[in-house]
N, C-alpha and C. Protein backbone atom coordinates (compact mmCIF):
# COMPACT_ATOMS: atom_id res chain seq x y z
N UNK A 1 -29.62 6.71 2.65
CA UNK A 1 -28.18 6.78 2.51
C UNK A 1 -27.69 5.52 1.81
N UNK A 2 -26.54 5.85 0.99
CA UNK A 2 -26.02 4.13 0.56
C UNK A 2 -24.88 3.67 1.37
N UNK A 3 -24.26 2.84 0.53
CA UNK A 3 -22.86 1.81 1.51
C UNK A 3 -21.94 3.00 1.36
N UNK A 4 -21.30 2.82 2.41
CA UNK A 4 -19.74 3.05 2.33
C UNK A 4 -18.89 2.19 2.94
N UNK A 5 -17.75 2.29 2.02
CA UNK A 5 -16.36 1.66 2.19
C UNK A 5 -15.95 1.24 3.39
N UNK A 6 -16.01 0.05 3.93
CA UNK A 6 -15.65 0.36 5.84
C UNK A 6 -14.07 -0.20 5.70
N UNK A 7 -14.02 -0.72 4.86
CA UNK A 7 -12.28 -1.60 4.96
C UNK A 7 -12.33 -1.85 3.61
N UNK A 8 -10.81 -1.90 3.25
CA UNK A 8 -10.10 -2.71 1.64
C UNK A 8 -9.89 -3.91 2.63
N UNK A 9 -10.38 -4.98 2.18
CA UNK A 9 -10.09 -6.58 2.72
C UNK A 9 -8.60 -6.68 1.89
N UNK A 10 -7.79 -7.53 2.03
CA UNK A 10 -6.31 -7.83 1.45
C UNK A 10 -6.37 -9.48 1.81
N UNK A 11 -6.70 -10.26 1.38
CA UNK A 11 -6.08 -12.02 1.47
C UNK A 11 -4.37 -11.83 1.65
N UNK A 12 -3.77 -12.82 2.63
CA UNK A 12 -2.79 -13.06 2.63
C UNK A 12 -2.05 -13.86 3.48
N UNK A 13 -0.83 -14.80 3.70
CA UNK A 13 -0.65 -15.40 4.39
C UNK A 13 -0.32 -15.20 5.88
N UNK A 14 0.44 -14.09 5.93
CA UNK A 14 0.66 -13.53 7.30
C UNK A 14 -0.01 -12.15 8.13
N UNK A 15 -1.15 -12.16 8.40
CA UNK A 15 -2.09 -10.88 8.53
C UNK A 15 -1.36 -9.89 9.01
N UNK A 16 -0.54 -10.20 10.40
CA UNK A 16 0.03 -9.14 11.16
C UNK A 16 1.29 -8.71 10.81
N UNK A 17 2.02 -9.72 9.91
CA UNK A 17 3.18 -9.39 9.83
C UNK A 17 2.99 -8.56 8.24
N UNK A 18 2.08 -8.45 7.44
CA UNK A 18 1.45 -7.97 5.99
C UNK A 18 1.02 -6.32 6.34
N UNK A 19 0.55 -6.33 7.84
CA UNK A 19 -0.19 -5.06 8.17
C UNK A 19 0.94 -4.19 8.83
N UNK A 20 1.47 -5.02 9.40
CA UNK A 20 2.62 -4.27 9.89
C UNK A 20 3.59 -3.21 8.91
N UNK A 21 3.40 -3.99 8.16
CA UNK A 21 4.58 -3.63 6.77
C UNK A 21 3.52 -2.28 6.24
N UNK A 22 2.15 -2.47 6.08
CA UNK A 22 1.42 -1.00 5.20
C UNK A 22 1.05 -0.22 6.55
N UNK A 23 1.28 -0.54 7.97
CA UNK A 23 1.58 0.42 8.85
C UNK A 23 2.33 1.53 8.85
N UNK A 24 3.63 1.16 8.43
CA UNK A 24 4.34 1.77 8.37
C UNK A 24 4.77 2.73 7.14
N UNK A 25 3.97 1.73 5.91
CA UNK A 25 3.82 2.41 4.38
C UNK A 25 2.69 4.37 4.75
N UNK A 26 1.75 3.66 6.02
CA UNK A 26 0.41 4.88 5.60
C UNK A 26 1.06 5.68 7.31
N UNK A 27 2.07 5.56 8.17
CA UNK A 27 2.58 6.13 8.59
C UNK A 27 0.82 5.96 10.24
N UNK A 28 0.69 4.99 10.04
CA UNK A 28 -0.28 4.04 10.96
C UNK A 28 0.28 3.01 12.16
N UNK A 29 -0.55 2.56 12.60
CA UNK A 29 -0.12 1.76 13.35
C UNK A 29 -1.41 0.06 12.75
N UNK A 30 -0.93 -0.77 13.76
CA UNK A 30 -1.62 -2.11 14.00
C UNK A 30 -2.81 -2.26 14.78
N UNK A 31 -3.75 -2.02 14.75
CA UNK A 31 -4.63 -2.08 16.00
C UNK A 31 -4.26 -2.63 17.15
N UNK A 32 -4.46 -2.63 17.84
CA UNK A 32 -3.98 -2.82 19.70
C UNK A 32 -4.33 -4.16 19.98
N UNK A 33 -5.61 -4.48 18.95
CA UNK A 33 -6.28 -5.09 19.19
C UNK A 33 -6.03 -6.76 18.88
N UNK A 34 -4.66 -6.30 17.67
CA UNK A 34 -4.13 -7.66 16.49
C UNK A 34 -2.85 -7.91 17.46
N UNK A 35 -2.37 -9.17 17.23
CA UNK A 35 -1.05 -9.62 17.68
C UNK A 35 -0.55 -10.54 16.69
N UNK A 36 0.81 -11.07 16.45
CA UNK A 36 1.35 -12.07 15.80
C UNK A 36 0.83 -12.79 15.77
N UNK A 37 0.32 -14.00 14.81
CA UNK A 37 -0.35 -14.94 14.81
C UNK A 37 -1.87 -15.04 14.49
N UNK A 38 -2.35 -14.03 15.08
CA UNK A 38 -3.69 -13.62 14.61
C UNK A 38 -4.27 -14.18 13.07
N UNK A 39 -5.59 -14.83 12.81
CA UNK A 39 -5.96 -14.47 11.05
C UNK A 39 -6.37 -13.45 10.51
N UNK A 40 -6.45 -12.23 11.58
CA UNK A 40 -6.89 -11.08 10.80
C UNK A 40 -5.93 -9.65 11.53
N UNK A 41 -5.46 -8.96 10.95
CA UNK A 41 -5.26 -7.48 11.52
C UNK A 41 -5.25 -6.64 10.78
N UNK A 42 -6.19 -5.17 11.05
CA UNK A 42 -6.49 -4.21 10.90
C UNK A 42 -5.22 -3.23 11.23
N UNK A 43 -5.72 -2.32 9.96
CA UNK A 43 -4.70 -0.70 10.09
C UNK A 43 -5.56 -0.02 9.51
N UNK A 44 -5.82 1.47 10.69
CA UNK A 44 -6.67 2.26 10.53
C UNK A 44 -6.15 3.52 10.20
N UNK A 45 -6.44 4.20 9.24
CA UNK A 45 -5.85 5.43 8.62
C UNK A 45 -6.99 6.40 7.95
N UNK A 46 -6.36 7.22 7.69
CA UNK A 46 -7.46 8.71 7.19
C UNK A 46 -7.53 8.04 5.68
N UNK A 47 -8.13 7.56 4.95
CA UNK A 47 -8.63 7.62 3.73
C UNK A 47 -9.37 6.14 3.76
N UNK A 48 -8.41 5.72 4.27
CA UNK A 48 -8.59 4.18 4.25
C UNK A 48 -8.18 3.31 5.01
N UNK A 49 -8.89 2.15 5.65
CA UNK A 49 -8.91 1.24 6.47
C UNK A 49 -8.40 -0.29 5.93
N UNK A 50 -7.57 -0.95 6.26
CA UNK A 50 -6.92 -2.01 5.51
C UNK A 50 -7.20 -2.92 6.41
N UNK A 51 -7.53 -3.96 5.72
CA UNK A 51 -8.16 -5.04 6.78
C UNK A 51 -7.35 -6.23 6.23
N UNK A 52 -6.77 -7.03 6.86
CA UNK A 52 -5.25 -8.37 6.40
C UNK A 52 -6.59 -9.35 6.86
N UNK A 53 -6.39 -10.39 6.02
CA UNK A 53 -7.09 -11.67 6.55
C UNK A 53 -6.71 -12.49 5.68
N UNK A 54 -5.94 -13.72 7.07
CA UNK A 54 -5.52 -14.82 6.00
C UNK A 54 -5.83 -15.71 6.01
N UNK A 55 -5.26 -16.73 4.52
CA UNK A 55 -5.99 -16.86 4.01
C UNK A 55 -4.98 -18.65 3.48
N UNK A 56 -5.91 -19.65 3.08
CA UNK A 56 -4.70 -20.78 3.13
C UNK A 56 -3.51 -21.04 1.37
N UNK A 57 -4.74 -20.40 0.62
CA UNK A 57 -4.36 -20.29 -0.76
C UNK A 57 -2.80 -18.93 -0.97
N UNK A 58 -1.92 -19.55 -1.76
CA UNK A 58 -0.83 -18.22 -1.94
C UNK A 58 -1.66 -17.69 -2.97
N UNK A 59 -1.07 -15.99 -3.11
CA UNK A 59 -1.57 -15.53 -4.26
C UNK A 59 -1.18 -16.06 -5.66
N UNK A 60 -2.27 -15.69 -6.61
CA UNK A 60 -1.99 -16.48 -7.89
C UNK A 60 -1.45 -15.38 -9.51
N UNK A 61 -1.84 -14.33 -9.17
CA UNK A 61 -2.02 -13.85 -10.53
C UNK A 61 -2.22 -12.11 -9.67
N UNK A 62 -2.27 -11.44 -10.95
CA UNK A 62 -1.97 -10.20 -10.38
C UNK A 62 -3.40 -9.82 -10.25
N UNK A 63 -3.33 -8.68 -9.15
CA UNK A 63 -3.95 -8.29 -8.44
C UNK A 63 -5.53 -7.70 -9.13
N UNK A 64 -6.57 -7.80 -9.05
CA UNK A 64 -7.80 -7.38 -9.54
C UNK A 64 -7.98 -5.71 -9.44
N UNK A 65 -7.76 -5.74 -7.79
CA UNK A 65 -7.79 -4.35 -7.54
C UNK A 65 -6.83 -3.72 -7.11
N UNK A 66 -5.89 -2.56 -6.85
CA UNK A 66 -4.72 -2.14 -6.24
C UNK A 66 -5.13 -0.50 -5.88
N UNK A 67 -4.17 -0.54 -4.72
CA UNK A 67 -4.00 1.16 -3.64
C UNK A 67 -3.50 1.74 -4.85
N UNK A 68 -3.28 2.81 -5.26
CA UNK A 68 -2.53 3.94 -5.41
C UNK A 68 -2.45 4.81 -4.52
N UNK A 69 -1.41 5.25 -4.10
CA UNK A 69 0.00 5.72 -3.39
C UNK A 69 -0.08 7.21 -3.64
N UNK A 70 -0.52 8.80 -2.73
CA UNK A 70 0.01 9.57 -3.17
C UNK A 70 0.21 10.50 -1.93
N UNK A 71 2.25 10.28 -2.21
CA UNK A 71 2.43 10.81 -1.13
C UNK A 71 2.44 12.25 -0.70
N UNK A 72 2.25 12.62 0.62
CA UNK A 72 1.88 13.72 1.28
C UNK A 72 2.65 14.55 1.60
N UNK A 73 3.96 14.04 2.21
CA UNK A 73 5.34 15.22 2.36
C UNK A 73 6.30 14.89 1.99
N UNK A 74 6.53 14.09 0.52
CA UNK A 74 7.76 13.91 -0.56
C UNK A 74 7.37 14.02 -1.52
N UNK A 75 8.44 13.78 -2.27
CA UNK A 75 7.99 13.59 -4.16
C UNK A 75 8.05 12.22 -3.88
N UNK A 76 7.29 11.41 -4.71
CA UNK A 76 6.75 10.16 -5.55
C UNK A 76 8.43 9.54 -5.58
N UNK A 77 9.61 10.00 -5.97
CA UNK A 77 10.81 9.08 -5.94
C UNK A 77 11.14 8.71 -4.61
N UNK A 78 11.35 9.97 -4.04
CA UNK A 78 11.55 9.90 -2.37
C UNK A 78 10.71 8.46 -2.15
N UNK A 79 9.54 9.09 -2.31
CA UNK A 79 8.43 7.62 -1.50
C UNK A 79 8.99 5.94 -1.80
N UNK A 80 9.02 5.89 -3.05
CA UNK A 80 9.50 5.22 -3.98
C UNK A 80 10.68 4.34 -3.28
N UNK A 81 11.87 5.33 -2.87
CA UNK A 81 12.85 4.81 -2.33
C UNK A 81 12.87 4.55 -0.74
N UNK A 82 11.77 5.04 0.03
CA UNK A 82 11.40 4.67 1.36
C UNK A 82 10.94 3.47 1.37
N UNK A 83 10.12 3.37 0.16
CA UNK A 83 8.66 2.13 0.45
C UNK A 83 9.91 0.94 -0.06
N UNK A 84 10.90 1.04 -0.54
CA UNK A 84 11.78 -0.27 -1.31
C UNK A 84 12.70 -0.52 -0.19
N UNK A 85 12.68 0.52 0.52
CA UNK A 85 13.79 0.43 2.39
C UNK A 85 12.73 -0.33 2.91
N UNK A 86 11.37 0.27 3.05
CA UNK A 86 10.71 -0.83 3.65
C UNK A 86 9.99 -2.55 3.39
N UNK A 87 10.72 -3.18 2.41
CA UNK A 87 10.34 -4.28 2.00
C UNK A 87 10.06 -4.38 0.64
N UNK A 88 9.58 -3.38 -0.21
CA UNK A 88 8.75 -3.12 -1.21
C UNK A 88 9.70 -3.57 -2.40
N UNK A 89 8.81 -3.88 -3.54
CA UNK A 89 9.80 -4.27 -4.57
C UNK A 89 9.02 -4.08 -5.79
N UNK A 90 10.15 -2.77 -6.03
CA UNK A 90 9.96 -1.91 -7.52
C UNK A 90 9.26 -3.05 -8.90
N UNK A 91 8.40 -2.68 -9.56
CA UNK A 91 7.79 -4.23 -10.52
C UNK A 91 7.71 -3.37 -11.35
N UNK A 92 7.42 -2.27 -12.32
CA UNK A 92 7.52 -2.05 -13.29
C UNK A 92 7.73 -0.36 -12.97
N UNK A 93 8.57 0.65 -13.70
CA UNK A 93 8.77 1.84 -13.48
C UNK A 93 7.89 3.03 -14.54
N UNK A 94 7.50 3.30 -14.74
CA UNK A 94 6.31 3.82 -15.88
C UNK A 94 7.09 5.78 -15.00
N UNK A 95 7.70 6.12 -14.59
CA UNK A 95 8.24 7.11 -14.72
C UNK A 95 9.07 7.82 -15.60
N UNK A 96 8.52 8.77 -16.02
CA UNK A 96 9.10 9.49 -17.26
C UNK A 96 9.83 10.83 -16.90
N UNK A 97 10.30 11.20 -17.73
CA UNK A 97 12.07 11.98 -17.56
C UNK A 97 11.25 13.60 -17.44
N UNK A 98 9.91 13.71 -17.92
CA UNK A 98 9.53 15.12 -18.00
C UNK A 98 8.64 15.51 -16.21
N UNK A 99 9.16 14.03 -15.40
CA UNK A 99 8.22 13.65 -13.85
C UNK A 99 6.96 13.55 -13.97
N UNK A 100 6.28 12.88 -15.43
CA UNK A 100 5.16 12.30 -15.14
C UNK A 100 5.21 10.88 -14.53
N UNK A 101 4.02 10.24 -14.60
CA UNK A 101 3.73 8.72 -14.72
C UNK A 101 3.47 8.27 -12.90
N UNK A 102 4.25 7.21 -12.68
CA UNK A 102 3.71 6.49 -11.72
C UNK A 102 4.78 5.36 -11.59
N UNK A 103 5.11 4.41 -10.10
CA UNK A 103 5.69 2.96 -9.95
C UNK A 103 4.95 2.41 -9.56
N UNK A 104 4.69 0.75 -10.22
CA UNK A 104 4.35 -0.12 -9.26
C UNK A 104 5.26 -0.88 -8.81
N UNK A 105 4.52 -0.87 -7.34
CA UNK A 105 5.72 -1.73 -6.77
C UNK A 105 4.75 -2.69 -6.21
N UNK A 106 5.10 -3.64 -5.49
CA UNK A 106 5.09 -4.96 -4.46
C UNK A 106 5.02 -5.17 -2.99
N UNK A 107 4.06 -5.31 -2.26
CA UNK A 107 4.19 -5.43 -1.24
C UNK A 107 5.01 -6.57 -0.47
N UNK A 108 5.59 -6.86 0.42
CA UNK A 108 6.17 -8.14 0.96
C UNK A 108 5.95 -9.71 0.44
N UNK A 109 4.42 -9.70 0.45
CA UNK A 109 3.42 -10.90 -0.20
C UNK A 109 3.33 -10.66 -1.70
N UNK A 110 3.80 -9.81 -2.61
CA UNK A 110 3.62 -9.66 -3.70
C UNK A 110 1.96 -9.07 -4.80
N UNK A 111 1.64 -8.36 -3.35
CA UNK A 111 0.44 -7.01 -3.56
C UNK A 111 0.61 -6.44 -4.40
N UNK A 112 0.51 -5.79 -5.73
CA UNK A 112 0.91 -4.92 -6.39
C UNK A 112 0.26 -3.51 -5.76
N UNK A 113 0.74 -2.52 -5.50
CA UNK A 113 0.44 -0.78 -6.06
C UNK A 113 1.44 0.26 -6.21
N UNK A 114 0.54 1.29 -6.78
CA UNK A 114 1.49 2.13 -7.31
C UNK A 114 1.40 3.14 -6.65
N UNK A 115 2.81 4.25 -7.03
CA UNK A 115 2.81 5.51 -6.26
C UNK A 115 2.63 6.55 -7.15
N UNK A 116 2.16 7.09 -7.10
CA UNK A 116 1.91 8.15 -8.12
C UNK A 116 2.42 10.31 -7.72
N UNK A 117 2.36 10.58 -8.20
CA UNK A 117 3.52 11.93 -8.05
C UNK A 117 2.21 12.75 -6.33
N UNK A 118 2.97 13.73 -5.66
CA UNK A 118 2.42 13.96 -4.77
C UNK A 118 1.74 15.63 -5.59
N UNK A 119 0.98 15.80 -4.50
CA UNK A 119 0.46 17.00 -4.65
C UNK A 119 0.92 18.17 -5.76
N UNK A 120 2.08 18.48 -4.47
CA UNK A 120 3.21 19.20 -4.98
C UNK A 120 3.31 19.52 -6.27
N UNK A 121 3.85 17.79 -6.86
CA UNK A 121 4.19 18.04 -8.29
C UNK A 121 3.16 17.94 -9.07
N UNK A 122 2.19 17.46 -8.81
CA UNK A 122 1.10 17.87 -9.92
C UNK A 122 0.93 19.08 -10.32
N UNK A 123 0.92 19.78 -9.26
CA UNK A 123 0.64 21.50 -9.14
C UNK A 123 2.31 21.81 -9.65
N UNK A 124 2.94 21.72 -10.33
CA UNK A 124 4.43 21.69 -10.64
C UNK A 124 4.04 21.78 -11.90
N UNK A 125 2.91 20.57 -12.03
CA UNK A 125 3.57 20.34 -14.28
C UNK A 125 2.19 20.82 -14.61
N UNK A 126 1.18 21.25 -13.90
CA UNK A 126 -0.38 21.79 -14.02
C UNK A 126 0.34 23.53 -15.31
């Protein structure tokens, strides 16, 4: 058998208060296990496991690797305008007028990813 994926690691300054925030993005919780203050907390979800660990350096430059986003019971704007209620901050809009494309946005710490159209509408413009 080979590797699999056990966690996306994330560097960042505030673990619990960073996880808290994509808790609520993947409709998750915090592990039981993390509290405020902690250097590391985990959020466990169906695709993917996010692992916060911080870290003393701020981030420098944009991101190497990034989530893409595809949501499950909205359209991609909807999400869009939830994830910016929840902290998030819109960074470049690559959405087009015919409902293709994609946003990236920003996590609290300045994470970049993007959301990209849900199911739905793929099967919409297919």
């Amino acid at each position: 058998m080979t590797s699999l994926v056990r966690h996306v690691t994330i560097d960042c300054a505030d673990a619990y208060s960073l996880a808290s925030f994509w808790a609520q993005v993947l409709g998750s919780k915090v592990s039981d296990e993390d509290e405020p203050g902690d250097e590391e907390a985990l959020v466990e979800s169906p695709g993917a496991s996010l692992l916060f660990i911080q870290v003393p350096e701020p981030k420098a430059a944009k991101n190497r690797v990034h989530l893409d986003l595809q949501p499950q019971d909205r359209t991609r704007d909807e999400e869009v305008e939830r994830l910016i209620g929840l902290g998030a901050t819109l960074l470049d809009d690559r959405r087009n007028p015919d409902g293709t494309g994609w946003a990236t946005l920003a996590d609290p710490e300045g994470n970049e990813f993007c959301v990209e159209r849900s199911r739905a509408e793929r099967e919409a413009t297919a």
